[in-house]
C-alpha atoms as a PDB file:
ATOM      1  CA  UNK A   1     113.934 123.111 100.466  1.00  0.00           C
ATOM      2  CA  UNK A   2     111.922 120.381  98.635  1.00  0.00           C
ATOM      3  CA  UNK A   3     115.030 118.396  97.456  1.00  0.00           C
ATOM      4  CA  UNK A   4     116.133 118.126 100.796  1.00  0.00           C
ATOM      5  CA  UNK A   5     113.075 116.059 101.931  1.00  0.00           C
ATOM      6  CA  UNK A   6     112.746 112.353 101.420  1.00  0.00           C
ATOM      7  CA  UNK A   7     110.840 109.941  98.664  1.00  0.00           C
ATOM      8  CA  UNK A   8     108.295 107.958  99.852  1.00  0.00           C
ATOM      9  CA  UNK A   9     107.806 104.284  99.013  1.00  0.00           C
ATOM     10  CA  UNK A  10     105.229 102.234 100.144  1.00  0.00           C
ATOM     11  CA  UNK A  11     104.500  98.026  99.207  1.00  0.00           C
ATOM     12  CA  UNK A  12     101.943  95.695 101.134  1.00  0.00           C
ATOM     13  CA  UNK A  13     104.834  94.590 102.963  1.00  0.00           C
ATOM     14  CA  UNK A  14     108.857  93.708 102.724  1.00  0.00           C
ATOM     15  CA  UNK A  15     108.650  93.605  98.683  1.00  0.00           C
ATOM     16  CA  UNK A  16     109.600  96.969  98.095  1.00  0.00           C
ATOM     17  CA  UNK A  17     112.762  96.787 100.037  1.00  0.00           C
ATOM     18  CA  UNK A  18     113.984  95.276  97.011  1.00  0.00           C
ATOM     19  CA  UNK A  19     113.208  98.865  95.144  1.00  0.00           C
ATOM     20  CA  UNK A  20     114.637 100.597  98.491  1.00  0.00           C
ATOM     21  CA  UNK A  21     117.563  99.050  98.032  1.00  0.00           C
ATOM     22  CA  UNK A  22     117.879  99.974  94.617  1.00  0.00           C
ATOM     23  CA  UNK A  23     117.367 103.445  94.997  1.00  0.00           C
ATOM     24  CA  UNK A  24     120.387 103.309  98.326  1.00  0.00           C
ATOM     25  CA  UNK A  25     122.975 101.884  95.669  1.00  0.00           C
ATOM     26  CA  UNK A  26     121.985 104.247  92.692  1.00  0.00           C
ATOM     27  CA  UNK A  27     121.179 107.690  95.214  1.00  0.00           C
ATOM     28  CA  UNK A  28     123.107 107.308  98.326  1.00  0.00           C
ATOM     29  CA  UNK A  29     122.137 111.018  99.429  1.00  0.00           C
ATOM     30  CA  UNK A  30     118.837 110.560  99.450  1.00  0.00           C
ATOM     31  CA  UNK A  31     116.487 109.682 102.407  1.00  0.00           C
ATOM     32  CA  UNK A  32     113.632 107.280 102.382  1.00  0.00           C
ATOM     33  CA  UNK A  33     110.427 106.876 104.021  1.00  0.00           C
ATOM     34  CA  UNK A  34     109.376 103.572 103.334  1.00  0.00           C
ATOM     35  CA  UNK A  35     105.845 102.037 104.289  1.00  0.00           C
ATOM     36  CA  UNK A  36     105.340  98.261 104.792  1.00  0.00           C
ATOM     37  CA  UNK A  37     101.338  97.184 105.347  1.00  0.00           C
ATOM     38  CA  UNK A  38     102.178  94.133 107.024  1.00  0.00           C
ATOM     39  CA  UNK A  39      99.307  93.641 108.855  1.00  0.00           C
ATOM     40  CA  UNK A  40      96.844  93.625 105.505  1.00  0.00           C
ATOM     41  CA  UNK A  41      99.843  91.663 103.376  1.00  0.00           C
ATOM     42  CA  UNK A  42      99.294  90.278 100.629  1.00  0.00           C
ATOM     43  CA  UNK A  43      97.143  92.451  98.434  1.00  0.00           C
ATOM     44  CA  UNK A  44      96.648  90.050  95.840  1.00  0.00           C
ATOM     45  CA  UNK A  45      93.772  88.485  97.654  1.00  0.00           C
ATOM     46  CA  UNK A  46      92.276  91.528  97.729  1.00  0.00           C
ATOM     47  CA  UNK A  47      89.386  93.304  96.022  1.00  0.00           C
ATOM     48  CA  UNK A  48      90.715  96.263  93.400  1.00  0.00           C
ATOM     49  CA  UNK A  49      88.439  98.903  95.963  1.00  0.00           C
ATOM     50  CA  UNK A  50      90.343  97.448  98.623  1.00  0.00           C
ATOM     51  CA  UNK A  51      93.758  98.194  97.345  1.00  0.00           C
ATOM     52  CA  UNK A  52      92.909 101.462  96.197  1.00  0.00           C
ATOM     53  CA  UNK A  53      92.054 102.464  99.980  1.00  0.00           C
ATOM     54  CA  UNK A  54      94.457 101.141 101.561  1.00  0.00           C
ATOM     55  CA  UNK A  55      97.116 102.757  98.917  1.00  0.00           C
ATOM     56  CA  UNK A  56      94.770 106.050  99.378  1.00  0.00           C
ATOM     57  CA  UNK A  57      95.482 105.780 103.033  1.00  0.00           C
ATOM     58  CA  UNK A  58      98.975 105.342 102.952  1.00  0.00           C
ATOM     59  CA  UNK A  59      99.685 107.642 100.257  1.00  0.00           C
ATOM     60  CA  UNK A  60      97.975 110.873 103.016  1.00  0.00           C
ATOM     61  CA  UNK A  61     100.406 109.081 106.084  1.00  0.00           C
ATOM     62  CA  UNK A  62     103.524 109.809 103.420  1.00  0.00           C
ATOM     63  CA  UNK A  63     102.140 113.210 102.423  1.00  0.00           C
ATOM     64  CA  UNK A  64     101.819 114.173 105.776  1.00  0.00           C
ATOM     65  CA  UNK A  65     105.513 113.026 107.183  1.00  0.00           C
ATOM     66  CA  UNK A  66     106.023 115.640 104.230  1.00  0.00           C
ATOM     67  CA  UNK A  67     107.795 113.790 100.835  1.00  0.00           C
ATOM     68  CA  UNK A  68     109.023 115.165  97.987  1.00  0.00           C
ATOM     69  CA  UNK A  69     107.877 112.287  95.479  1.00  0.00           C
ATOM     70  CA  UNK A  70     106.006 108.921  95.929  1.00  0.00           C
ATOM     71  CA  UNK A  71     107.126 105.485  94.614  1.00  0.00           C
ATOM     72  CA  UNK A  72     104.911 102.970  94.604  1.00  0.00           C
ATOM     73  CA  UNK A  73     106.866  99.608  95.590  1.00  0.00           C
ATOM     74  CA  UNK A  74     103.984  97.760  94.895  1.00  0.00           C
ATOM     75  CA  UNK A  75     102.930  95.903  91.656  1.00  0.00           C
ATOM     76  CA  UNK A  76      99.123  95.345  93.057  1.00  0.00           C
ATOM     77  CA  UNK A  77      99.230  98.722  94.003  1.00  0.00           C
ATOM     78  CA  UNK A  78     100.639 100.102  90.559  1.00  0.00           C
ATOM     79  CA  UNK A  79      98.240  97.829  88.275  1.00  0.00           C
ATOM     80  CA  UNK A  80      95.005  98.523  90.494  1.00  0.00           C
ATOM     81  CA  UNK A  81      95.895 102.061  92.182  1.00  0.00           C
ATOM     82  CA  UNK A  82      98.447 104.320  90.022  1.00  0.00           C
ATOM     83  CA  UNK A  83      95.569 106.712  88.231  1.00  0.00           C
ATOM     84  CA  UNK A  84      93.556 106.854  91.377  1.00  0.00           C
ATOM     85  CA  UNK A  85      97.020 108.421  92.873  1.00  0.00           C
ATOM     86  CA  UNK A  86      98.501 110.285  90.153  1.00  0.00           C
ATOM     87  CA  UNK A  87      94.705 112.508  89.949  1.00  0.00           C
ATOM     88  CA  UNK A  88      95.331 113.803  93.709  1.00  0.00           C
ATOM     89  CA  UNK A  89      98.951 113.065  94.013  1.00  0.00           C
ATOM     90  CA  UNK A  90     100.467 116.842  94.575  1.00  0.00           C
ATOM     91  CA  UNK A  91     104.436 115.515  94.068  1.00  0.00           C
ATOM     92  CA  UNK A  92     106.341 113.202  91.516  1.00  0.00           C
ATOM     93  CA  UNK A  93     104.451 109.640  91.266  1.00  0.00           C
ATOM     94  CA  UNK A  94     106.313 106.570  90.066  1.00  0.00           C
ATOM     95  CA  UNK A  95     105.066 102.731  89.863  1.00  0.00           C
ATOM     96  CA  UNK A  96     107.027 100.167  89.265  1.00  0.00           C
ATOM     97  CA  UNK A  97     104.752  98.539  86.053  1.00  0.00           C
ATOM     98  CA  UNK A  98     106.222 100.902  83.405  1.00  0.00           C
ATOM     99  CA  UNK A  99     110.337 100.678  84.413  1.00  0.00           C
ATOM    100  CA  UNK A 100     109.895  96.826  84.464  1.00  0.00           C
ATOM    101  CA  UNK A 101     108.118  96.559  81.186  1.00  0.00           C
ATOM    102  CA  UNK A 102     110.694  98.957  79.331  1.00  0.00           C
ATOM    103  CA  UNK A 103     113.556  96.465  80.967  1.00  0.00           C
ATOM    104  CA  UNK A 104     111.897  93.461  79.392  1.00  0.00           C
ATOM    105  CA  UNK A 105     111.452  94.846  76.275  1.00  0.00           C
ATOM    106  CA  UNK A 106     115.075  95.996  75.771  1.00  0.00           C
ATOM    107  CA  UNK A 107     115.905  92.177  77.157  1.00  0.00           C
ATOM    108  CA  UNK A 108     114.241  90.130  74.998  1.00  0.00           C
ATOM    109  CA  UNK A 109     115.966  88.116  71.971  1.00  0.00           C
ATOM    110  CA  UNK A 110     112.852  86.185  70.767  1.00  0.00           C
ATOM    111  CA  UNK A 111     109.738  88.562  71.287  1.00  0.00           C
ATOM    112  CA  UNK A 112     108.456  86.057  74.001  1.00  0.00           C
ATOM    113  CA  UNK A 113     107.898  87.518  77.964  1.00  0.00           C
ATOM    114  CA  UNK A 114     106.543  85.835  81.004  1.00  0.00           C
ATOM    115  CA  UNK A 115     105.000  87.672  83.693  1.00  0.00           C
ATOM    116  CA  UNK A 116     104.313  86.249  87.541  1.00  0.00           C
ATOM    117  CA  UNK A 117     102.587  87.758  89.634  1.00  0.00           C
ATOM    118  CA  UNK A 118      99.831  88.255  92.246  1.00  0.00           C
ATOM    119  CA  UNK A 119      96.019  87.410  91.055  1.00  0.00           C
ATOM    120  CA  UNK A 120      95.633  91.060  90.971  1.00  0.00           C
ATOM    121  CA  UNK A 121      98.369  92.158  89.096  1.00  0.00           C
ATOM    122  CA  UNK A 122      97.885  89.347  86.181  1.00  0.00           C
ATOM    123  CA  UNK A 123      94.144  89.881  85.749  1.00  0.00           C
ATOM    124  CA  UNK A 124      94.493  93.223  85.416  1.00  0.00           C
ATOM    125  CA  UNK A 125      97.069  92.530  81.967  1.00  0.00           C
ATOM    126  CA  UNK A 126      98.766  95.849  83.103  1.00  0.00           C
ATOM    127  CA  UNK A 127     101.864  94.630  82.205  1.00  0.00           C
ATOM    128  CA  UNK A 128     100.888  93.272  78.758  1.00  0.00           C
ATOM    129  CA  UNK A 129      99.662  96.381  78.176  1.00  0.00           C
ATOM    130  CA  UNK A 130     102.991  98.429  79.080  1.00  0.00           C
ATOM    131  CA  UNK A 131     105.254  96.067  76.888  1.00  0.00           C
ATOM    132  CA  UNK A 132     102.702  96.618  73.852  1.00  0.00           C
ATOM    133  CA  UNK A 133     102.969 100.083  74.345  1.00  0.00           C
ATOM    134  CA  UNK A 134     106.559  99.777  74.119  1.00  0.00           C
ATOM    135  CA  UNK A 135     106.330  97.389  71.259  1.00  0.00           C
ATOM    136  CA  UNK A 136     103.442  95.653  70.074  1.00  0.00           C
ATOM    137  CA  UNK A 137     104.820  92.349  68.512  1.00  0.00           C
ATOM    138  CA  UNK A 138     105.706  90.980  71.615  1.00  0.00           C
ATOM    139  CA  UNK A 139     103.950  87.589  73.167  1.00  0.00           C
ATOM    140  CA  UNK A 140     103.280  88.343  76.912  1.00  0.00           C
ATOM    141  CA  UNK A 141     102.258  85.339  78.911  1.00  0.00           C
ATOM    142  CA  UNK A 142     101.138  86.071  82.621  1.00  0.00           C
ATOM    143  CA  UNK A 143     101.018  83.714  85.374  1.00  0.00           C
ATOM    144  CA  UNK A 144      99.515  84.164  88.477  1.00  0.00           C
ATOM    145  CA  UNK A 145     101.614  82.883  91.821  1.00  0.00           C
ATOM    146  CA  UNK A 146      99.783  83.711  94.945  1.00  0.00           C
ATOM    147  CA  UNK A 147     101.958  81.434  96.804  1.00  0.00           C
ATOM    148  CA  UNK A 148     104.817  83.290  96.262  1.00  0.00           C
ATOM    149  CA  UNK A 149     104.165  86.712  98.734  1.00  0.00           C
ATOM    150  CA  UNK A 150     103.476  84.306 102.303  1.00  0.00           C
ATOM    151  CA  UNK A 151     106.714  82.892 101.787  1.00  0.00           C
ATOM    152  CA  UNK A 152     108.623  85.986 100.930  1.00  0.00           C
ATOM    153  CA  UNK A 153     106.982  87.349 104.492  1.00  0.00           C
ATOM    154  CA  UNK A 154     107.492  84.570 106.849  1.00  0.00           C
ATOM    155  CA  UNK A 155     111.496  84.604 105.509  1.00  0.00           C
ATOM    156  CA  UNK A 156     111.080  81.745 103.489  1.00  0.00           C
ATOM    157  CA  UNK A 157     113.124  82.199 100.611  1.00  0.00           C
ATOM    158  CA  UNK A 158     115.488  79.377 100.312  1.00  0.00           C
ATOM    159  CA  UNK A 159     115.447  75.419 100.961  1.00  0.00           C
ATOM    160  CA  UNK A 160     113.995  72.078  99.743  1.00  0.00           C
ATOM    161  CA  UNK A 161     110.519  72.901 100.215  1.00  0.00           C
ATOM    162  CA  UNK A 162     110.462  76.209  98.707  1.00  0.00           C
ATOM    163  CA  UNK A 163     112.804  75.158  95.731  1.00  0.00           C
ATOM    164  CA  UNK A 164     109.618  72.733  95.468  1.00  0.00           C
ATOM    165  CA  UNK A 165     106.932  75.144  96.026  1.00  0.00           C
ATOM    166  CA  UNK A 166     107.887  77.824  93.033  1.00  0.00           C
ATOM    167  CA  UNK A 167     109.274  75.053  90.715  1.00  0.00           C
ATOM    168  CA  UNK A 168     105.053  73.594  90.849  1.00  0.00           C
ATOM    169  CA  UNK A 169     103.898  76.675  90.502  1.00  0.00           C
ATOM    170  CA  UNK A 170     105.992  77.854  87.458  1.00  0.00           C
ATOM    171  CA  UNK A 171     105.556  74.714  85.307  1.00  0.00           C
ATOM    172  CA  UNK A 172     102.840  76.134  83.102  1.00  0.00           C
ATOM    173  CA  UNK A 173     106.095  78.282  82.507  1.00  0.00           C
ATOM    174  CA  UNK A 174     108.349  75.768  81.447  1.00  0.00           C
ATOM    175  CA  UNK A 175     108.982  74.356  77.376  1.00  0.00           C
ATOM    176  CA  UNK A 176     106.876  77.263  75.866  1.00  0.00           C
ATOM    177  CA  UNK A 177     109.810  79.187  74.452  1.00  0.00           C
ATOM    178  CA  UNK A 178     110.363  82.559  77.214  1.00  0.00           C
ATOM    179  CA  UNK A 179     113.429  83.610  76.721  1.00  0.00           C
ATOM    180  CA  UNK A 180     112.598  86.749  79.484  1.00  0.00           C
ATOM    181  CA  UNK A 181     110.930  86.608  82.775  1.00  0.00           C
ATOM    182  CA  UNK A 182     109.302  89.647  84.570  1.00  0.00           C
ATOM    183  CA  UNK A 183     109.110  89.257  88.515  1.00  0.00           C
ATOM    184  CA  UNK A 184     105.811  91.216  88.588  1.00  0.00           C
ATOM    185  CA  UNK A 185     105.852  91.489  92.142  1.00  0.00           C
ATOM    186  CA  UNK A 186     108.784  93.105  94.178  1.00  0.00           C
ATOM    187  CA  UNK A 187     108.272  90.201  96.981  1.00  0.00           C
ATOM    188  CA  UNK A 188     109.770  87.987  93.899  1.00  0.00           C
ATOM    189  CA  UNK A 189     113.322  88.828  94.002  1.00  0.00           C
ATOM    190  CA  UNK A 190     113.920  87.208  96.947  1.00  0.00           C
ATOM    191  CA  UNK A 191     113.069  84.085  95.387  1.00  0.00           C
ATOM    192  CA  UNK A 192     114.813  84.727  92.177  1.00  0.00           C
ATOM    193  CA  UNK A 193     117.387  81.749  92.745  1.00  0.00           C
ATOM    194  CA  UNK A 194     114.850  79.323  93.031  1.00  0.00           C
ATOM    195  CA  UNK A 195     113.222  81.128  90.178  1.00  0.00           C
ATOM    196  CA  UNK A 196     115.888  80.486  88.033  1.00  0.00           C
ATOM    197  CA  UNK A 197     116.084  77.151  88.741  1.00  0.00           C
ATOM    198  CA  UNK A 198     112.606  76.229  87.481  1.00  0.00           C
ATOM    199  CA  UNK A 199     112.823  77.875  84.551  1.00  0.00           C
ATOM    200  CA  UNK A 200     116.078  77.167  83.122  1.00  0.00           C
ATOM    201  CA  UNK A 201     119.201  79.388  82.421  1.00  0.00           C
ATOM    202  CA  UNK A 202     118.520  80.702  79.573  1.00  0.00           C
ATOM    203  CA  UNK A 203     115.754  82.885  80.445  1.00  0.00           C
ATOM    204  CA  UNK A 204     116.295  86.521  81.641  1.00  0.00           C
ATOM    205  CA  UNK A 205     114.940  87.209  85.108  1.00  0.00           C
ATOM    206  CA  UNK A 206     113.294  91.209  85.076  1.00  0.00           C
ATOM    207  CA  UNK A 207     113.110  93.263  88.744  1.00  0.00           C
ATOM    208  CA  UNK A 208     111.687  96.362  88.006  1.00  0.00           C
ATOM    209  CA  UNK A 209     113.469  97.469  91.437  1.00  0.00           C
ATOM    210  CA  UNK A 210     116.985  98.789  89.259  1.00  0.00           C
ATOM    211  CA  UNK A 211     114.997  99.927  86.951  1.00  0.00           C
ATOM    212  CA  UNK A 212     112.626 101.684  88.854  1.00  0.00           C
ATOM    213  CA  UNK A 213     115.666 103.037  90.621  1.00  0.00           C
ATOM    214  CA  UNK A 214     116.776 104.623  87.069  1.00  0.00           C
ATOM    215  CA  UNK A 215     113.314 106.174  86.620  1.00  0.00           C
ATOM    216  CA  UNK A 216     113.304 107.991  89.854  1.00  0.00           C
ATOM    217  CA  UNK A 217     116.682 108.977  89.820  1.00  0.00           C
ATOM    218  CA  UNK A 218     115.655 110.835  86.176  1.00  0.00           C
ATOM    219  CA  UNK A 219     112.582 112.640  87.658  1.00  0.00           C
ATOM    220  CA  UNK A 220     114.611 113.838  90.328  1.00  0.00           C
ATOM    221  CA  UNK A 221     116.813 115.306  88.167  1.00  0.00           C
ATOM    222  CA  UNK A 222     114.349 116.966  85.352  1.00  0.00           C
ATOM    223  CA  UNK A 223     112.449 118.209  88.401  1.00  0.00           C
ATOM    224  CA  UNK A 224     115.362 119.614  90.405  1.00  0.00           C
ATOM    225  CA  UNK A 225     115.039 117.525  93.373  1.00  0.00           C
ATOM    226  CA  UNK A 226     117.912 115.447  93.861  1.00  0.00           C
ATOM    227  CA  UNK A 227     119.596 115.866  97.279  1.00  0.00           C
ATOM    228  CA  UNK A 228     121.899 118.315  98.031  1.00  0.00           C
ATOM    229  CA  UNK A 229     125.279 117.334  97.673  1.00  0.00           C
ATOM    230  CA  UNK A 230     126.194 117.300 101.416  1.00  0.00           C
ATOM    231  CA  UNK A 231     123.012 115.387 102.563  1.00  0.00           C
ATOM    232  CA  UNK A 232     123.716 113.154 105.032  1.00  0.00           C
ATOM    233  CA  UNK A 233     120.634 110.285 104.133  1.00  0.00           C
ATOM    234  CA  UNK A 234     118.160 109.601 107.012  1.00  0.00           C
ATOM    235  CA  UNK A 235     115.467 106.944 106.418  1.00  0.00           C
ATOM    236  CA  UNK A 236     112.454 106.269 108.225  1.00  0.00           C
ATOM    237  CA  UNK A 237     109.771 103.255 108.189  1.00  0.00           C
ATOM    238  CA  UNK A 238     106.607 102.371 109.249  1.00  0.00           C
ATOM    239  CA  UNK A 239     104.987  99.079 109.471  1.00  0.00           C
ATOM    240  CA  UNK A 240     100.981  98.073 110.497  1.00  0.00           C
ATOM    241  CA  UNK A 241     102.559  94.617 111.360  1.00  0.00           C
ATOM    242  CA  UNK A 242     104.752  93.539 114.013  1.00  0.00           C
ATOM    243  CA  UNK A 243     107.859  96.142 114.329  1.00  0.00           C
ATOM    244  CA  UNK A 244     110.667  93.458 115.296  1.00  0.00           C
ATOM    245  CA  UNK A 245     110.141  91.132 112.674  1.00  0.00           C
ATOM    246  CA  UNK A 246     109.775  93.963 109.828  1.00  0.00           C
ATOM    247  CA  UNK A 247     112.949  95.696 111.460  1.00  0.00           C
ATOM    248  CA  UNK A 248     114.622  92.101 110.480  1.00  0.00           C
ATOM    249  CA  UNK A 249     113.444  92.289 107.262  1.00  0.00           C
ATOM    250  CA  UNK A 250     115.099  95.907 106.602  1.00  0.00           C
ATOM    251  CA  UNK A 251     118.159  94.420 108.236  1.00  0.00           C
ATOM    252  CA  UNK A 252     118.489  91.983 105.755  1.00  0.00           C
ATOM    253  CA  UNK A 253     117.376  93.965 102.722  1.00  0.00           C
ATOM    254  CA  UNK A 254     119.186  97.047 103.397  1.00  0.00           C
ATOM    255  CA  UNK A 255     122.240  95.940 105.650  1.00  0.00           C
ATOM    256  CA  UNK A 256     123.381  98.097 108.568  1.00  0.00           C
ATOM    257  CA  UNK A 257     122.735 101.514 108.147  1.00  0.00           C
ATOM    258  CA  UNK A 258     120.807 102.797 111.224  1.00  0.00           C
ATOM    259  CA  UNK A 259     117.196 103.063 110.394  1.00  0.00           C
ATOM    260  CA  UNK A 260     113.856 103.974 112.390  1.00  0.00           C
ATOM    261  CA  UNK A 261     110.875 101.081 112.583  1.00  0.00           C
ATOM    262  CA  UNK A 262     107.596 102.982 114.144  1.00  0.00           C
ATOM    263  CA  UNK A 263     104.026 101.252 113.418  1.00  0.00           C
ATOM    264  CA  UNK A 264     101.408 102.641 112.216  1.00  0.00           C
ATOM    265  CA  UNK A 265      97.402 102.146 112.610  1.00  0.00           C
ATOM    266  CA  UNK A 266      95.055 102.627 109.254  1.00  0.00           C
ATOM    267  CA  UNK A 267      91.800 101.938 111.554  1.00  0.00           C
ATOM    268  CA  UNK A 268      88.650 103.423 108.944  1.00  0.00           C
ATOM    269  CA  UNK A 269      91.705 105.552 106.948  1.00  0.00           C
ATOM    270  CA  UNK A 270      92.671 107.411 109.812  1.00  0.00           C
ATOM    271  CA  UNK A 271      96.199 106.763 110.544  1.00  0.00           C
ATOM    272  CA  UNK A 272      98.019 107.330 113.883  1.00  0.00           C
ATOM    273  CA  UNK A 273     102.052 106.717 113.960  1.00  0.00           C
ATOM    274  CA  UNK A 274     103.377 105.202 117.108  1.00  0.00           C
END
């Protein structure tokens, strides 16, 4: 049966745990696939063509390991790739844009949103665009934070020096009058204390990863796909990148439920799982 079968999730690397996660706490019968691109992290130095493959790519290795809908962990991925997808995609299709937009929009007191991201993500206004939608009186600013992502990857989330690192980069972000904050990449919740720090206490940090969570959790049910009731949950993922350190970052993301780690190679959009 098709609600018996697992969503797929797929990020350029350990972001979309943070969605992962999400979905555990709010659908703890369901089984996930989830796909980390380690190897070709981060996609925000990356052409728009370039993420489109690679999402392309990983989208057919999910397909074929046979899911029953496709979440897009990725806000690169979601701003540059999400119509590409949704035209061939034969099951459910979420991104992770939309949910974190509508939780912004139902946060803010004063009409004024920040947005950090990756280069791609911010140039491509997709956010602003999803909170006008929403409500079109709204101020969105964007910031681009490419620094962010490495850290996030090499397990450098906490500390002196990365305390230092995000408060630099979030400045611009500082004494203009935000009273919410949209994590526009799912890498950022790992650095949301340090986050919070450099911009203040008053302002509301967004993670489209709960939200997200809510928004699959819905399709499920209008489509008649949640789990069965006695499903016991197994999940699966796959990395391009080295296997031990990714397993480490599930570990600590998703805590000790026993999981699978198997690589994967994309070589020319051919992929072979290992």
């Amino acid at each position: 049966m098709a609600s018996s079968l697992p969503i797929g999730l797929f990020d350029s690397g350990v972001g979309g745990l943070t969605v992962a996660a999400a979905l555990r706490m709010r659908l703890p019968r369901e089984s996930v696939v989830y796909f980390g691109d380690t190897a070709r992290c981060p996609y925000g130095d990356r052409s728009r063509a370039e993420v489109i493959q690679f999402s392309r790519e990983i989208c057919r290795v999910l397909m074929d390991l046979g899911v029953k809908m496709l979440v897009v962990a990725c806000n690169t991925a979601t701003a540059s790739a999400l119509p590409t997808l949704a035209a061939a995609c034969p099951v459910p299709l979420v991104g992770v844009i939309e949910p974190g937009a509508t939780a912004a929009v139902r946060a803010t007191r004063g009409g004024k949103i920040g947005v950090i991201g990756t280069s791609v993500t911010i140039g491509s206004r997709a956010y602003e665009r999803a909170v006008h939608v929403i409500r079109p009186d709204v101020e969105v600013v964007g910031l681009a934070c490419p620094a962010f992502v490495p850290l996030v990857e090499q397990g450098r989330i906490r500390g002196p020096e990365v305390d230092a690192i995000v408060h630099e980069a979030l400045a611009p972000l500082r004494h203009i009058g935000l009273d919410t904050l949209i994590l526009g990449c799912t890498h950022y919740p790992y650095l949301s204390d340090a986050i919070q720090s450099a911009v203040g206490p008053d302002v509301t940090l967004i993670s489209s990863a709960e939200e997200t969570a809510r928004w699959v959790a819905r399709v499920l049910a209008d489509r008649d796909l949640e789990a069965p009731r006695d499903a016991v949950p197994m999940d699966q993922f796959l990395t391009t990148g080295d296997p031990l350190s990714f397993r480490r970052a599930v570990d600590r993301a998703l805590g000790s439920r026993a999981s699978e780690v198997r690589t994967v190679a994309l070589p020319s959009g051919v992929a072979t799982v290992g």
